[in-house]
Protein backbone atom coordinates (compact mmCIF):
# COMPACT_ATOMS: atom_id res chain seq x y z
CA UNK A 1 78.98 79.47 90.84
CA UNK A 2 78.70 76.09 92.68
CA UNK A 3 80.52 75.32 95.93
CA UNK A 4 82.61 73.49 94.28
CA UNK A 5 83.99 75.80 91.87
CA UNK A 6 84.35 78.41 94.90
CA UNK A 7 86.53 76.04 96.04
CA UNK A 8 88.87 75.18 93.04
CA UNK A 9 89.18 79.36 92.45
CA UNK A 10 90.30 79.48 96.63
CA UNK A 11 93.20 76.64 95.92
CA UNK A 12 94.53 78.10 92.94
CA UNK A 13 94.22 81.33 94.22
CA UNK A 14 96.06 79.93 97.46
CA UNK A 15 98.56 77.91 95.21
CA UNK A 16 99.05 81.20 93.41
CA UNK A 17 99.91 83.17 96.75
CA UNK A 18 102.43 80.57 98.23
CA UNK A 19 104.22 80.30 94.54
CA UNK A 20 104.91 84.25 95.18
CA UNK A 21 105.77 84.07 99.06
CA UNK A 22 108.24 80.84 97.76
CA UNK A 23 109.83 82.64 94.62
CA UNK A 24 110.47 85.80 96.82
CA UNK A 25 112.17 83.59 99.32
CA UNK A 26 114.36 82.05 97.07
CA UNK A 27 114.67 85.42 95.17
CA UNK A 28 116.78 86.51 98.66
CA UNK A 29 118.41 83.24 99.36
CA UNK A 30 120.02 82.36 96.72
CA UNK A 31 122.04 85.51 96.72
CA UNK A 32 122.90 84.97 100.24
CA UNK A 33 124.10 81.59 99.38
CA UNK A 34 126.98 83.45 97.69
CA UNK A 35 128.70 83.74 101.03
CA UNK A 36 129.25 80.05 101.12
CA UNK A 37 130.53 79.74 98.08
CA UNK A 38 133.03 82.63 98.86
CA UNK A 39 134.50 80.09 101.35
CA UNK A 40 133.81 76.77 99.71
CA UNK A 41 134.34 76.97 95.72
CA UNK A 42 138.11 77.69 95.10
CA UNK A 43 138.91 81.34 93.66
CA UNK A 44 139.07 80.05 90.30
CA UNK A 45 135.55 79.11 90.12
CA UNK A 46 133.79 81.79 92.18
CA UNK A 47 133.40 84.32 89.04
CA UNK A 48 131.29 81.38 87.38
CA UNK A 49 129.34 80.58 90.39
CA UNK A 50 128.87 84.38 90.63
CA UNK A 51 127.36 84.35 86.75
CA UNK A 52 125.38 81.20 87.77
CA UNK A 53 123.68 82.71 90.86
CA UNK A 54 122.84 86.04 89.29
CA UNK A 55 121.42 83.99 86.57
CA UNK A 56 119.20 81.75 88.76
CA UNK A 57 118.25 85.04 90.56
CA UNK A 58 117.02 87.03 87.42
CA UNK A 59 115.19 84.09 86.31
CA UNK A 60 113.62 83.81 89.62
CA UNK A 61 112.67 87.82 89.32
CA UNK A 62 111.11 87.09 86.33
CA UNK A 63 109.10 84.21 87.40
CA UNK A 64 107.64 86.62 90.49
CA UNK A 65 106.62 89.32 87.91
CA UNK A 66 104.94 87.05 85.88
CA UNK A 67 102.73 85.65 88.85
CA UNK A 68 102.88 88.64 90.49
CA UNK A 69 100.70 90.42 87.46
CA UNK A 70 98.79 87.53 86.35
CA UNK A 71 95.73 85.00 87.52
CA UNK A 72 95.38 81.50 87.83
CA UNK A 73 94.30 80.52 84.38
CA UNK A 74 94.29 77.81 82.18
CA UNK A 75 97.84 78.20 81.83
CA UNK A 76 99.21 77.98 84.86
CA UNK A 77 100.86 75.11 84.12
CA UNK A 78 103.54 77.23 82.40
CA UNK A 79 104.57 78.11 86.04
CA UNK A 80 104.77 75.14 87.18
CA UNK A 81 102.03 74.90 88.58
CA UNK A 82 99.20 71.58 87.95
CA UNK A 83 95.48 72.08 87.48
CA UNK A 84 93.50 68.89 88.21
């Protein structure tokens, strides 16, 4: 292996690390976020906004697994995530 490659297998292994600490973040957040819409959306609404963040949640979930048990590959880009 070259220096160079070293390098690109540190960044995406970096990239890789940050897209888990990020996804777990929002993972939390967004759930918390359903306090403020408690107070904000009117009663009628809050059941959809309910379905809408549980949604956004799982999907999040998912997302973690998946980079959580997989390496940066060749498609990566699948998560979002660019290879120059």
């Amino acid at each position: 292996m070259t220096a160079a490659s070293d390098f690109v297998s540190y960044i995406e292994k970096l990239i890789y690390s940050w897209m888990r600490t990020l996804i777990l973040l929002g993972s939390i957040l967004v759930p918390c976020f359903l306090i403020l819409d408690h107070i904000v959306i009117p009663n009628e609404l809050f059941s959809q906004f309910l379905i809408y963040r549980f949604i956004s949640t799982a999907l999040l979930v998912i997302q973690y697994a998946v980079l959580r048990f997989t390496k940066p590959g060749k498609f990566s880009f699948s998560m979002g995530i660019s290879q120059q």
